[in-house]
PDB file of N, CA and C in Angstrom:
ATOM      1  N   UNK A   1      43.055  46.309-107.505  1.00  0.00           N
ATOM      2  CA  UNK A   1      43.752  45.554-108.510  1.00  0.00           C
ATOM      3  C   UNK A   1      44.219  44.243-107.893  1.00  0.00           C
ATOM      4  N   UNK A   2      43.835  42.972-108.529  1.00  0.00           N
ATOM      5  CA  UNK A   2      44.367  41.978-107.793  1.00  0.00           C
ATOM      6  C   UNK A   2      45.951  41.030-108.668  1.00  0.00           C
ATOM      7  N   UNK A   3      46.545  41.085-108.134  1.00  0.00           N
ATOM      8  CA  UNK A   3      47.553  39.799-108.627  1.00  0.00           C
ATOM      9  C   UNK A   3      47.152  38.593-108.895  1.00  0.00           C
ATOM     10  N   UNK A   4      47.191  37.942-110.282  1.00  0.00           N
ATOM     11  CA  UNK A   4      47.256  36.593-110.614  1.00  0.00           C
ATOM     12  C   UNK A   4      48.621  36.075-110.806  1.00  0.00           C
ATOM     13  N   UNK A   5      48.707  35.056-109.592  1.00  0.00           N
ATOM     14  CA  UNK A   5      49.711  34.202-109.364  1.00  0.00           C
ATOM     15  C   UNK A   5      49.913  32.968-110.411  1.00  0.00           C
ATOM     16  N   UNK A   6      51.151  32.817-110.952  1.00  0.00           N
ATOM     17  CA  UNK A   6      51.072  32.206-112.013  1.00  0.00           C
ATOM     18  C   UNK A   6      51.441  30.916-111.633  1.00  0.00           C
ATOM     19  N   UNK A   7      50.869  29.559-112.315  1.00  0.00           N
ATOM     20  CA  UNK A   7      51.369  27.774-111.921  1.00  0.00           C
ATOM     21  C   UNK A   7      52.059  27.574-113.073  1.00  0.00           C
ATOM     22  N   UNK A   8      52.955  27.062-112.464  1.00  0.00           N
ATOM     23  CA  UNK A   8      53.687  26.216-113.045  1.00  0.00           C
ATOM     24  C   UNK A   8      53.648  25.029-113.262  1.00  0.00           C
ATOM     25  N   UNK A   9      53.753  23.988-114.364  1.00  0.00           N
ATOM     26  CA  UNK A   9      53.633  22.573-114.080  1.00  0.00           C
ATOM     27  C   UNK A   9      54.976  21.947-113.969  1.00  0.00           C
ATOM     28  N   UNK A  10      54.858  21.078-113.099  1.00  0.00           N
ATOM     29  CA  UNK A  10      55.615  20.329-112.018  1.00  0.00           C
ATOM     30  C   UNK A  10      57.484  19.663-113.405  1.00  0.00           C
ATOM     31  N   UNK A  11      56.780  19.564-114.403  1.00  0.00           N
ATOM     32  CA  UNK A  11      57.411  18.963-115.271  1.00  0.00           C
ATOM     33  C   UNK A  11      58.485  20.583-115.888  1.00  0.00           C
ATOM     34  N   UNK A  12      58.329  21.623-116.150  1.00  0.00           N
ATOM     35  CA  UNK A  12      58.578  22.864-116.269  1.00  0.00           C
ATOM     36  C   UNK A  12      59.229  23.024-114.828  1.00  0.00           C
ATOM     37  N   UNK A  13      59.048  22.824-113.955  1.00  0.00           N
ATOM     38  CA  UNK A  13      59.678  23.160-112.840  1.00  0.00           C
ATOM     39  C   UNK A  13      61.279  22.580-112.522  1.00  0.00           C
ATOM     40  N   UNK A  14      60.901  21.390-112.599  1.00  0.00           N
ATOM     41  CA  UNK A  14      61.941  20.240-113.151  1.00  0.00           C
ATOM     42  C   UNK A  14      63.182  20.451-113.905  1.00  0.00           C
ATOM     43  N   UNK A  15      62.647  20.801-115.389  1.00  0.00           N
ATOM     44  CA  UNK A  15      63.492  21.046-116.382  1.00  0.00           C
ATOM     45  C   UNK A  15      64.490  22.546-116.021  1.00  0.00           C
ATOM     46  N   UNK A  16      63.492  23.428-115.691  1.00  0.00           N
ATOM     47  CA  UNK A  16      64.365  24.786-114.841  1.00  0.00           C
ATOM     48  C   UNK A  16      65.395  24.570-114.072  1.00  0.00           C
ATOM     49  N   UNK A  17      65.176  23.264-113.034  1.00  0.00           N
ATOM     50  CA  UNK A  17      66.172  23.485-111.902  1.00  0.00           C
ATOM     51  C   UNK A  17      67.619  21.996-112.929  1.00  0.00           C
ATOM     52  N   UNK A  18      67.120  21.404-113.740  1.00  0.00           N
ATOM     53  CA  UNK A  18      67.815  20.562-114.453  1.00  0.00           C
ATOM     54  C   UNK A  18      68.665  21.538-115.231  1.00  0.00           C
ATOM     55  N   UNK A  19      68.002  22.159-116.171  1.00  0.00           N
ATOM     56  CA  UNK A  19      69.069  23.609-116.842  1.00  0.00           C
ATOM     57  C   UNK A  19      69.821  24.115-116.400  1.00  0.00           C
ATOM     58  N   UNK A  20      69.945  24.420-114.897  1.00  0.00           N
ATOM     59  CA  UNK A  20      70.845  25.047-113.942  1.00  0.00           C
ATOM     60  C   UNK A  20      71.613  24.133-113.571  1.00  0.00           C
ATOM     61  N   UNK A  21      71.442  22.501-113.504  1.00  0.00           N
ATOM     62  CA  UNK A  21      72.280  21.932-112.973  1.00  0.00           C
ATOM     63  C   UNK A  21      73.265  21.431-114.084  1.00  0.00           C
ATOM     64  N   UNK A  22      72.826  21.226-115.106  1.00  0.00           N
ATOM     65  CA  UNK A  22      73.333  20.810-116.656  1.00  0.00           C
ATOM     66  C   UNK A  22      74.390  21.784-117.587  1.00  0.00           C
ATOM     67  N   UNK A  23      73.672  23.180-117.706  1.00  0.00           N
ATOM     68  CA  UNK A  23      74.057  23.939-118.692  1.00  0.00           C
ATOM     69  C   UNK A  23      75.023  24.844-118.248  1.00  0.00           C
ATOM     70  N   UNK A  24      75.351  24.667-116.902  1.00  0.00           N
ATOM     71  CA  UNK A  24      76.602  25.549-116.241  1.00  0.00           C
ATOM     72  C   UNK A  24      76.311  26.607-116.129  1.00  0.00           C
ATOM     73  N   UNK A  25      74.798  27.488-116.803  1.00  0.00           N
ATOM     74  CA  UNK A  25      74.419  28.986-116.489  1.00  0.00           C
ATOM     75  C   UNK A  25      74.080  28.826-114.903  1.00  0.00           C
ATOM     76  N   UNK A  26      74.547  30.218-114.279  1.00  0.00           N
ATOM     77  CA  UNK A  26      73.913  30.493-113.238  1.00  0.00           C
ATOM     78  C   UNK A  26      72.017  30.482-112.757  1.00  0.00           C
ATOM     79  N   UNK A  27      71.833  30.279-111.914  1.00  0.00           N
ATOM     80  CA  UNK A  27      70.682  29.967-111.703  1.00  0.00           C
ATOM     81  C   UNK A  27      69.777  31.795-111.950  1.00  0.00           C
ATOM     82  N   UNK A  28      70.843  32.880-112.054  1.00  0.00           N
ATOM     83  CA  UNK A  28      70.489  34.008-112.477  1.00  0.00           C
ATOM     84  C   UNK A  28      70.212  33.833-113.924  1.00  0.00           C
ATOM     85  N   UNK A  29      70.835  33.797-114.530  1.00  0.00           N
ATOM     86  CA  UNK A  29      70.944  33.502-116.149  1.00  0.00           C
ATOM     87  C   UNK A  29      69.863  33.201-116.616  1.00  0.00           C
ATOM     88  N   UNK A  30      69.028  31.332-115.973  1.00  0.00           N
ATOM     89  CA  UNK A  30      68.137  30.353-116.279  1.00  0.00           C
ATOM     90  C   UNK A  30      66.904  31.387-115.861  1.00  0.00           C
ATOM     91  N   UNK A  31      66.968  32.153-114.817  1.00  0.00           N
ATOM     92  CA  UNK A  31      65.486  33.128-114.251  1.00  0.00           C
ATOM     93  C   UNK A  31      65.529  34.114-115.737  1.00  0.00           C
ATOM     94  N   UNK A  32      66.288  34.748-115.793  1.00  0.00           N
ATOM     95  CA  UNK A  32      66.366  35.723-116.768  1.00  0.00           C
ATOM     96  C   UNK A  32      65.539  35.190-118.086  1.00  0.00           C
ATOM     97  N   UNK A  33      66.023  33.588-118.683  1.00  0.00           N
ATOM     98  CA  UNK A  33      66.419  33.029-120.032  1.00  0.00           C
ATOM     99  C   UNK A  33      64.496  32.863-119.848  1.00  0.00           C
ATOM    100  N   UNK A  34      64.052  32.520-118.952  1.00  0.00           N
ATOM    101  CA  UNK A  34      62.594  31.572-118.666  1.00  0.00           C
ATOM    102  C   UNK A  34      61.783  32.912-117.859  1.00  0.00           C
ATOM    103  N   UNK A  35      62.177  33.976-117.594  1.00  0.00           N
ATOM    104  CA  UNK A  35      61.395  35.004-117.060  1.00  0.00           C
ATOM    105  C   UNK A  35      60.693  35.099-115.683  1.00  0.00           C
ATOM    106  N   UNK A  36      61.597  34.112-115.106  1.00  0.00           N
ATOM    107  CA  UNK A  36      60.610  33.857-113.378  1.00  0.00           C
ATOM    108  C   UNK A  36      61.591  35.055-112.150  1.00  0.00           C
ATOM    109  N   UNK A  37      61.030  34.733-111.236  1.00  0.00           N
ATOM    110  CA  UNK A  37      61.844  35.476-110.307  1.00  0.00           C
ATOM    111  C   UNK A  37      62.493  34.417-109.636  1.00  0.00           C
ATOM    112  N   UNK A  38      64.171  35.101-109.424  1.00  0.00           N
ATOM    113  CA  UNK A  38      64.965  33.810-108.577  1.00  0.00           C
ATOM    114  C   UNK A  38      64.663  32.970-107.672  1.00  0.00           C
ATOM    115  N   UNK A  39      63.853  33.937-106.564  1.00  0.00           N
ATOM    116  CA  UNK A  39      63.676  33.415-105.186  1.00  0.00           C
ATOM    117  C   UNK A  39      62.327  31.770-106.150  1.00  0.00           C
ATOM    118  N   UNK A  40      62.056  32.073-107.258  1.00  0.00           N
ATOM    119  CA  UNK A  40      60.785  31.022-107.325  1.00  0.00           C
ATOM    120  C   UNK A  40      61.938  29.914-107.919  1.00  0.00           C
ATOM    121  N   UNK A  41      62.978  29.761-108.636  1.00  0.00           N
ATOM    122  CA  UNK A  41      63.913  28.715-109.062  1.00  0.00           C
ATOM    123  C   UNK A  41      64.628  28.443-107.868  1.00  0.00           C
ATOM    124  N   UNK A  42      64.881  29.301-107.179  1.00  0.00           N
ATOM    125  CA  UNK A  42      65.610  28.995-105.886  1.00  0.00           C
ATOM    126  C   UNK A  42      64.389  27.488-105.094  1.00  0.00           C
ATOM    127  N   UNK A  43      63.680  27.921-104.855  1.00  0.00           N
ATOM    128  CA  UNK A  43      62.595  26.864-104.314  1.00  0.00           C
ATOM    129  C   UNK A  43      62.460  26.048-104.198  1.00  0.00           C
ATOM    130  N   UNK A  44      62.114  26.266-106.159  1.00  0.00           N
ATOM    131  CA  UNK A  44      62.615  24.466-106.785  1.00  0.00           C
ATOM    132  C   UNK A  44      63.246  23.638-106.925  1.00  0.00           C
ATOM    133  N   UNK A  45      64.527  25.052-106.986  1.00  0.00           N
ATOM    134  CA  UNK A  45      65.989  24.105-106.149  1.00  0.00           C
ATOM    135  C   UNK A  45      66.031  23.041-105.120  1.00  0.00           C
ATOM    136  N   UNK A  46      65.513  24.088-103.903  1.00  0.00           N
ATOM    137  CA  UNK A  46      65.555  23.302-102.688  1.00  0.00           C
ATOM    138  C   UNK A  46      64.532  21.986-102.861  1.00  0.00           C
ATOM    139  N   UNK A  47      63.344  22.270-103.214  1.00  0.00           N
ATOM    140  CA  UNK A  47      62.262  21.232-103.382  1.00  0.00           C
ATOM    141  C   UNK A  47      62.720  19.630-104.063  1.00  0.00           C
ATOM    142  N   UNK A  48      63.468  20.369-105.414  1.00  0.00           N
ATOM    143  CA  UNK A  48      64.092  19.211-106.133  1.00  0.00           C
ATOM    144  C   UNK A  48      65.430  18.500-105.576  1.00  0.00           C
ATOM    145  N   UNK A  49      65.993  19.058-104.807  1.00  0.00           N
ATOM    146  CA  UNK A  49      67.415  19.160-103.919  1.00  0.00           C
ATOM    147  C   UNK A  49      68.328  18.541-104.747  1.00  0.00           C
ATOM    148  N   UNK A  50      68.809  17.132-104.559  1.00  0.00           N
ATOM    149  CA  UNK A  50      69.812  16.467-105.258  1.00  0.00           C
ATOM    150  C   UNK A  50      70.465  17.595-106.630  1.00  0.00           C
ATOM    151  N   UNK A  51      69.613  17.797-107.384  1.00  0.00           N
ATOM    152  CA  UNK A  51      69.942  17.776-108.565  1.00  0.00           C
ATOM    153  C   UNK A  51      70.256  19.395-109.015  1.00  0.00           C
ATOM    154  N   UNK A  52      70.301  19.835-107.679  1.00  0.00           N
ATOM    155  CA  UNK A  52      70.790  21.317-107.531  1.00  0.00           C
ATOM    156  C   UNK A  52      72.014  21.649-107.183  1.00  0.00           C
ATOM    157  N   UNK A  53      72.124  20.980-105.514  1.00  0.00           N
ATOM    158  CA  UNK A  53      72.975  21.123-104.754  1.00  0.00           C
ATOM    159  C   UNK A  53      74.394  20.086-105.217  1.00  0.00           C
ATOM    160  N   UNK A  54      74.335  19.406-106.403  1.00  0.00           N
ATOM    161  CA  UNK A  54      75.370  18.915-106.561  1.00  0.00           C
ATOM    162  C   UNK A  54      75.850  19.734-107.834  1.00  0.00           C
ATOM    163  N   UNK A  55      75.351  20.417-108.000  1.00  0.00           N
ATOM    164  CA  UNK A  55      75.236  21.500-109.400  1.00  0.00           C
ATOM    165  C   UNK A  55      76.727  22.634-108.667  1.00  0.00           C
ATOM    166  N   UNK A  56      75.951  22.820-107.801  1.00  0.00           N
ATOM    167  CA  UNK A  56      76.673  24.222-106.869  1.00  0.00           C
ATOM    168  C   UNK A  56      78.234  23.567-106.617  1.00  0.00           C
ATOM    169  N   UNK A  57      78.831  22.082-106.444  1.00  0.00           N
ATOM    170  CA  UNK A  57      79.849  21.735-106.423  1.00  0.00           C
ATOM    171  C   UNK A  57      80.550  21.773-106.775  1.00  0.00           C
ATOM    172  N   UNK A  58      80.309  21.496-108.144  1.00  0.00           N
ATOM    173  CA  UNK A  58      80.669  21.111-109.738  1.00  0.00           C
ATOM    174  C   UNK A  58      81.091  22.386-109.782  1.00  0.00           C
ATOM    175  N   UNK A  59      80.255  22.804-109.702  1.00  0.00           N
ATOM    176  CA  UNK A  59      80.715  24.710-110.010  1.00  0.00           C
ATOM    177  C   UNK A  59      81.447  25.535-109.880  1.00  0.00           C
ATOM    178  N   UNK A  60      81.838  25.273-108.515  1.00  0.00           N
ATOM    179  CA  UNK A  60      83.104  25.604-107.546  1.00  0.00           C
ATOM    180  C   UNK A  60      84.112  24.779-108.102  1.00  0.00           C
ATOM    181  N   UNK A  61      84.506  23.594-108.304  1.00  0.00           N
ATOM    182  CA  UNK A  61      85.333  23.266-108.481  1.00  0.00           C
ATOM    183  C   UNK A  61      85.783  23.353-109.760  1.00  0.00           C
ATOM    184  N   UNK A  62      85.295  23.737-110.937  1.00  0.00           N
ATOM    185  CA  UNK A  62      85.472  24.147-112.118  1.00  0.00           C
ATOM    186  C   UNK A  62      86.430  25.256-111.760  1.00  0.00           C
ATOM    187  N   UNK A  63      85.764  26.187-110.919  1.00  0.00           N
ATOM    188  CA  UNK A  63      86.120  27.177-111.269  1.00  0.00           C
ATOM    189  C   UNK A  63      87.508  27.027-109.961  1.00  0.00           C
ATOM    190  N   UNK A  64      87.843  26.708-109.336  1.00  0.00           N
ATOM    191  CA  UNK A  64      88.819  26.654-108.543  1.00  0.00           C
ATOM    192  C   UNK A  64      90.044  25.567-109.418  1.00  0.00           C
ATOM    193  N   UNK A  65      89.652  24.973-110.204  1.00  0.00           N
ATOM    194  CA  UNK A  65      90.429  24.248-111.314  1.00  0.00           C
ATOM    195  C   UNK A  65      91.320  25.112-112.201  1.00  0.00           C
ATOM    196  N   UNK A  66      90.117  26.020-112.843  1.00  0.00           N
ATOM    197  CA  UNK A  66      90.295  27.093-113.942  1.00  0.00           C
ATOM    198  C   UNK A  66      91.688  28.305-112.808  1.00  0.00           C
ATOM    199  N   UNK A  67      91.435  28.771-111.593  1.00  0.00           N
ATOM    200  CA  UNK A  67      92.285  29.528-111.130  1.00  0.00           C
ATOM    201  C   UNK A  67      93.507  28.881-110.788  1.00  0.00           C
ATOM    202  N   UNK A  68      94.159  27.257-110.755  1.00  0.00           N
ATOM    203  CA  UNK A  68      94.755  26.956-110.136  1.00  0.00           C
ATOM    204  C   UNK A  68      96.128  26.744-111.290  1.00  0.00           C
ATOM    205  N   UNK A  69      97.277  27.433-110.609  1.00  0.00           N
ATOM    206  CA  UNK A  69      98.371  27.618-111.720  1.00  0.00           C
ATOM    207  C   UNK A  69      98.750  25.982-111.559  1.00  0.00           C
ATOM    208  N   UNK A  70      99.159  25.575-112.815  1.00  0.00           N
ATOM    209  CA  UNK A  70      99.596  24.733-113.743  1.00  0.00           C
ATOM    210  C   UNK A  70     101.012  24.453-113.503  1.00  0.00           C
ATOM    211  N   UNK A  71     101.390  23.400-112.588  1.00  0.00           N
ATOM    212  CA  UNK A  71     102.698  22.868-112.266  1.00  0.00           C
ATOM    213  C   UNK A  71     103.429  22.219-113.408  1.00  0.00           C
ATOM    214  N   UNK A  72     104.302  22.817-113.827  1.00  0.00           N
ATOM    215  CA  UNK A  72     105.725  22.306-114.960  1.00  0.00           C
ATOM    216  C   UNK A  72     106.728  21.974-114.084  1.00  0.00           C
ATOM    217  N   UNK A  73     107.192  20.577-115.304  1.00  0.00           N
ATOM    218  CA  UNK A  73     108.035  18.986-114.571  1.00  0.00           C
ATOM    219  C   UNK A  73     109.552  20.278-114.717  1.00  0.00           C
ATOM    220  N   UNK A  74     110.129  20.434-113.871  1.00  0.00           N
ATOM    221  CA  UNK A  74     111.711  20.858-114.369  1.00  0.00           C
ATOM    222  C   UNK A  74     112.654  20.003-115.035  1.00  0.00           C
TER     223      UNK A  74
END
């Protein structure tokens, strides 16, 4: 039985790792939503870089925003 490895076009690849950087879903979520396996969005991540790794920032700091109690003036 042989495996056919599936291509992707370059433009689809793009938009995947853009969805993850845009739509605030986890890069789990976007594999799930589009049916690939992580480690292959992970890739494209790295491949596409910029537009990932500033994703992962944003992210953190949302969420370190969202935990941070709310100082009232006395």
């Amino acid at each position: 039985m042989s495996v056919t490895r599936r291509v992707f076009p370059e433009a689809f690849k793009r938009e995947a790792v853009e969805r993850v950087a845009t739509s605030g879903l986890s890069a789990g979520a976007v594999v799930r939503d589009l049916g690939l396996h992580e480690t292959v969005l992970r890739r494209w991540m790295m491949q596409f870089g910029a537009q990932a790794t500033g994703t992962r920032c944003e992210r953190e700091a949302r969420r370190v925003r969202r935990r941070r109690p709310t100082m009232s003036k006395p």
